[in-house]
C-alpha atoms as a PDB file:
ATOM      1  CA  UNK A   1      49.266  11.280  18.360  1.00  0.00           C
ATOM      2  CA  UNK A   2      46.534  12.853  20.627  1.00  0.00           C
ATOM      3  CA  UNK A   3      43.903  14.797  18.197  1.00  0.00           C
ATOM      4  CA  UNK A   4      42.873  17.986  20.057  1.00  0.00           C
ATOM      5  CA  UNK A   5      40.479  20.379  19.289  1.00  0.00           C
ATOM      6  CA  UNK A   6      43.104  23.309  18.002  1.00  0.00           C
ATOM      7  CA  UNK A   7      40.530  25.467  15.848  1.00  0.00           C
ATOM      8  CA  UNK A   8      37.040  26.752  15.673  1.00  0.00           C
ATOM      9  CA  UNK A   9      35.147  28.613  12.678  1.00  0.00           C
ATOM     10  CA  UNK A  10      32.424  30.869  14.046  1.00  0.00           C
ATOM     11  CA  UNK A  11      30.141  31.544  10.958  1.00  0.00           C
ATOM     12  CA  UNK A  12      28.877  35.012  10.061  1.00  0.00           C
ATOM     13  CA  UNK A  13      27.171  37.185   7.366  1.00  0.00           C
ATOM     14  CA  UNK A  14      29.334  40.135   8.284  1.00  0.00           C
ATOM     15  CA  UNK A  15      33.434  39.460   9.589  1.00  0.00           C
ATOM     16  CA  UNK A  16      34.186  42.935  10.697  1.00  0.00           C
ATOM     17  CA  UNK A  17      30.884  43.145  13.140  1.00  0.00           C
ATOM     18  CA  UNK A  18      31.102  39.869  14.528  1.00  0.00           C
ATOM     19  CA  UNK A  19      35.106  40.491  15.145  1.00  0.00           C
ATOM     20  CA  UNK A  20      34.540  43.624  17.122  1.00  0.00           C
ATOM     21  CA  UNK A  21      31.861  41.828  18.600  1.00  0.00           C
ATOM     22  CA  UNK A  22      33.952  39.126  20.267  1.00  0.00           C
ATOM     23  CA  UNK A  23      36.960  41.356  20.608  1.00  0.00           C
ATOM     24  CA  UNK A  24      34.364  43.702  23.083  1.00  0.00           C
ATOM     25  CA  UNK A  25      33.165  40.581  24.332  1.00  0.00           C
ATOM     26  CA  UNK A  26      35.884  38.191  25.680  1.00  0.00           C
ATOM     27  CA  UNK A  27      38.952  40.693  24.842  1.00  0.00           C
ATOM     28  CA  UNK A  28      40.010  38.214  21.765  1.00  0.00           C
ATOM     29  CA  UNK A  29      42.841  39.272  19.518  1.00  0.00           C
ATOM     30  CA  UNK A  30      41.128  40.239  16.203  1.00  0.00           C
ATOM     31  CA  UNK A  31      42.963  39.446  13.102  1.00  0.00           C
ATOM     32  CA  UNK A  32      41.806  41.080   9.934  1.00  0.00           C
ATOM     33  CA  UNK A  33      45.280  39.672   7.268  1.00  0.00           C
ATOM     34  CA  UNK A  34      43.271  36.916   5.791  1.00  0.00           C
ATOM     35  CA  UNK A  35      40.844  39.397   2.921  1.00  0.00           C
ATOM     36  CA  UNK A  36      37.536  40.688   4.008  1.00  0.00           C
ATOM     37  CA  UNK A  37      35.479  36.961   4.369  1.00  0.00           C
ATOM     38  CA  UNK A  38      38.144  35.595   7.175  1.00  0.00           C
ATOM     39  CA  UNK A  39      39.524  36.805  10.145  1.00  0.00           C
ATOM     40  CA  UNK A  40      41.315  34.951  12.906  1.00  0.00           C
ATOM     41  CA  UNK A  41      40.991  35.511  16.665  1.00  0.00           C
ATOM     42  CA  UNK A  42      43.765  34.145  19.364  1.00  0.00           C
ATOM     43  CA  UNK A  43      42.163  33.636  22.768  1.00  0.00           C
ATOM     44  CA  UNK A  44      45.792  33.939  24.565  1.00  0.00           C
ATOM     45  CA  UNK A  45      44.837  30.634  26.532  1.00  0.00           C
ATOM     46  CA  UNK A  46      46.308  27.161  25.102  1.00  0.00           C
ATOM     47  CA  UNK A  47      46.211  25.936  21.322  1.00  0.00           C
ATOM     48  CA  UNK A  48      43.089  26.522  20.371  1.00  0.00           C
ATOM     49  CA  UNK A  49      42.251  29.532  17.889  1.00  0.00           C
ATOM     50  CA  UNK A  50      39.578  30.060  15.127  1.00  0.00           C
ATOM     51  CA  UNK A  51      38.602  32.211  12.362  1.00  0.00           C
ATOM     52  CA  UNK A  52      35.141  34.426  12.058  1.00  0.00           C
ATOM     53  CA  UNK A  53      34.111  33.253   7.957  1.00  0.00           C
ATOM     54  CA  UNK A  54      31.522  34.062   5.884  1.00  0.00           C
ATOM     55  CA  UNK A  55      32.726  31.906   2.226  1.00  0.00           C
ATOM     56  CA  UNK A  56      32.156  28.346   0.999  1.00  0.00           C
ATOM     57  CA  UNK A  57      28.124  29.035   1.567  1.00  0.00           C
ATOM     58  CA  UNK A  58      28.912  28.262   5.517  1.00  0.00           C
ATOM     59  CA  UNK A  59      25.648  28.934   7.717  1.00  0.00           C
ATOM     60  CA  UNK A  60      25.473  30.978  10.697  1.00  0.00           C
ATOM     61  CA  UNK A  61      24.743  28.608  13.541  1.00  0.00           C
ATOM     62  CA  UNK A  62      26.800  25.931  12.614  1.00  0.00           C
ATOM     63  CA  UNK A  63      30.091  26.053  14.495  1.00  0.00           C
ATOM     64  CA  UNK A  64      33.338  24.150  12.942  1.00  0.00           C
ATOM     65  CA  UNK A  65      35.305  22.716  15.091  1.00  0.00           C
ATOM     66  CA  UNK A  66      39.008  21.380  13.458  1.00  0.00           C
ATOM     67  CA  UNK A  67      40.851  18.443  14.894  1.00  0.00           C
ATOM     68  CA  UNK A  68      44.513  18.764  15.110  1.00  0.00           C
ATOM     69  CA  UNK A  69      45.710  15.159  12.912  1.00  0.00           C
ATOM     70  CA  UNK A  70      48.469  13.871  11.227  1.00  0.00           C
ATOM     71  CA  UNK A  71      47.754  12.786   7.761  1.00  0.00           C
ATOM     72  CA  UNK A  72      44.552  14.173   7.039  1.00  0.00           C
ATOM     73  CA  UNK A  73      43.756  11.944   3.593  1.00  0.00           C
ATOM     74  CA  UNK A  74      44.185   8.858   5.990  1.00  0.00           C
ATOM     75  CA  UNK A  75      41.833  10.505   8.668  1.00  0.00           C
ATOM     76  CA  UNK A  76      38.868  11.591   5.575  1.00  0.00           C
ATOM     77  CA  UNK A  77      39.412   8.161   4.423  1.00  0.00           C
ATOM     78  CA  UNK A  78      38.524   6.606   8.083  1.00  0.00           C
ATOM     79  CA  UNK A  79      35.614   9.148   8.328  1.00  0.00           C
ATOM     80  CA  UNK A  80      34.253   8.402   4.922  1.00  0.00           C
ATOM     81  CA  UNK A  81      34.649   4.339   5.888  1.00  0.00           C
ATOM     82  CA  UNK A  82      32.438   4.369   9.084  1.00  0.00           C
ATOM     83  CA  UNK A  83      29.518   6.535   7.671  1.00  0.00           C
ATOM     84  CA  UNK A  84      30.655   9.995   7.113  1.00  0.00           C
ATOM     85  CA  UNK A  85      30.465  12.007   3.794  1.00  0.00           C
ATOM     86  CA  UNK A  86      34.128  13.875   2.614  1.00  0.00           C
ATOM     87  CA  UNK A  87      33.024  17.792   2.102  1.00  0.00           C
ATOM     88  CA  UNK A  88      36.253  19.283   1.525  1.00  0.00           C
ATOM     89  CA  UNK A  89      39.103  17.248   0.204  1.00  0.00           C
ATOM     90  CA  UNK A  90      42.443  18.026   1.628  1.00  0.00           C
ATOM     91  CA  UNK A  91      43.488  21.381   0.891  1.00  0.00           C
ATOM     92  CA  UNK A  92      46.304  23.765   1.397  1.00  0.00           C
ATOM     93  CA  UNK A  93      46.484  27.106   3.506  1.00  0.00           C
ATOM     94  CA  UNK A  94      49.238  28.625   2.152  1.00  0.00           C
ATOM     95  CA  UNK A  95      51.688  29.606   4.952  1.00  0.00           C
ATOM     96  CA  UNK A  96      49.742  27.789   7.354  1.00  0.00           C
ATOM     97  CA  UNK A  97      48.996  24.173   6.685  1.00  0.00           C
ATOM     98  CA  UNK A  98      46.222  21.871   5.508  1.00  0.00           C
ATOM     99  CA  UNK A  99      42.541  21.355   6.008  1.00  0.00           C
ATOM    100  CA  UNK A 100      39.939  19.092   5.086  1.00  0.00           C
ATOM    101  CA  UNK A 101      36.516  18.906   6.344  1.00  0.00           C
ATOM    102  CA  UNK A 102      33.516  15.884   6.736  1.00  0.00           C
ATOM    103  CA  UNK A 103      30.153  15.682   7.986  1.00  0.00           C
ATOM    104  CA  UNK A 104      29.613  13.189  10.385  1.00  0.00           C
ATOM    105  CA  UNK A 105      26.757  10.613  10.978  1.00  0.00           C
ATOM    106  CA  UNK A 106      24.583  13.750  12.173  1.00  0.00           C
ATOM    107  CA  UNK A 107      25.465  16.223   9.555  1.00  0.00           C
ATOM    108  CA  UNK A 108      27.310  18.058  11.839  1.00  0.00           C
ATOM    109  CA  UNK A 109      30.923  19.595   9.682  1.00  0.00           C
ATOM    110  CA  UNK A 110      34.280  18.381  11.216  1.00  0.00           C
ATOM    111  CA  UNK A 111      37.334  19.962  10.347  1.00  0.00           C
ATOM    112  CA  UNK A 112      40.523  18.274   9.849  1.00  0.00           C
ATOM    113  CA  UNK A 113      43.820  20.381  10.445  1.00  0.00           C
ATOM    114  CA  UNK A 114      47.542  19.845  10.216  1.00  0.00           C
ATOM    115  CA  UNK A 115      50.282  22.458  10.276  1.00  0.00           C
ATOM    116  CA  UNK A 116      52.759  23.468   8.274  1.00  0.00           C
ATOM    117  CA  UNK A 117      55.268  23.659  11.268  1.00  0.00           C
ATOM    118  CA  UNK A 118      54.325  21.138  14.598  1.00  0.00           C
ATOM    119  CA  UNK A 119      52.255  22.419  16.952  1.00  0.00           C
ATOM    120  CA  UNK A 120      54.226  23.820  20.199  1.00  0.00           C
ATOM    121  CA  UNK A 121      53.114  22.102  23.375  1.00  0.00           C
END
């Protein structure tokens, strides 16, 4: 299966400012269901979407990106065996899928994602 980029987490201190920010900015769909830490934007172009979050001690300036895989255990466990350190064991979205995140060999955090229901192409 190819693993595409198919979500980004833009890190902030404040969700509501930085959503109106990028909705003003590039005319993003703003998304304010998930609680008052998370909001999703849709770009309208292609797969990829992402969230604006401010929980799990995530610092501004460091940009997730989430890789679209199939078994994400099997993908952590590949990660973990050619240097990488498991951050966030797989874990479930509820009405949306699964997650699980890694740093890699740079410290740089890598999201894993798979859906509930397969992507549309």
């Amino acid at each position: 299966m190819p693993r595409p980029i198919c979500h980004i987490e833009i890190p902030t201190t404040d969700v509501k400012k930085s959503g109106e920010f990028y909705k003003k900015l590039f005319n993003w769909k703003i998304d304010y269901g998930f609680g008052k830490e998370y909001a999703t934007f849709d770009t309208e172009e292609g797969q990829v979407g992402g969230g604006i979050d401010r929980k799990d001690k995530i610092i501004p300036g460091n940009i997730i990106i989430y890789i679209l895989v199939g078994d994400i255990n099997t993908m952590l466990a590949k990660a973990v065996k050619l240097g990488a350190k498991k951050v966030k064991k797989k874990t479930e979205i509820p009405n949306v899928g699964w997650f699980g995140l890694f740093t890699d060999l740079d410290g740089n955090t890598i999201g894993l994602f798979t859906p509930k229901t397969p992507c549309e192409k």
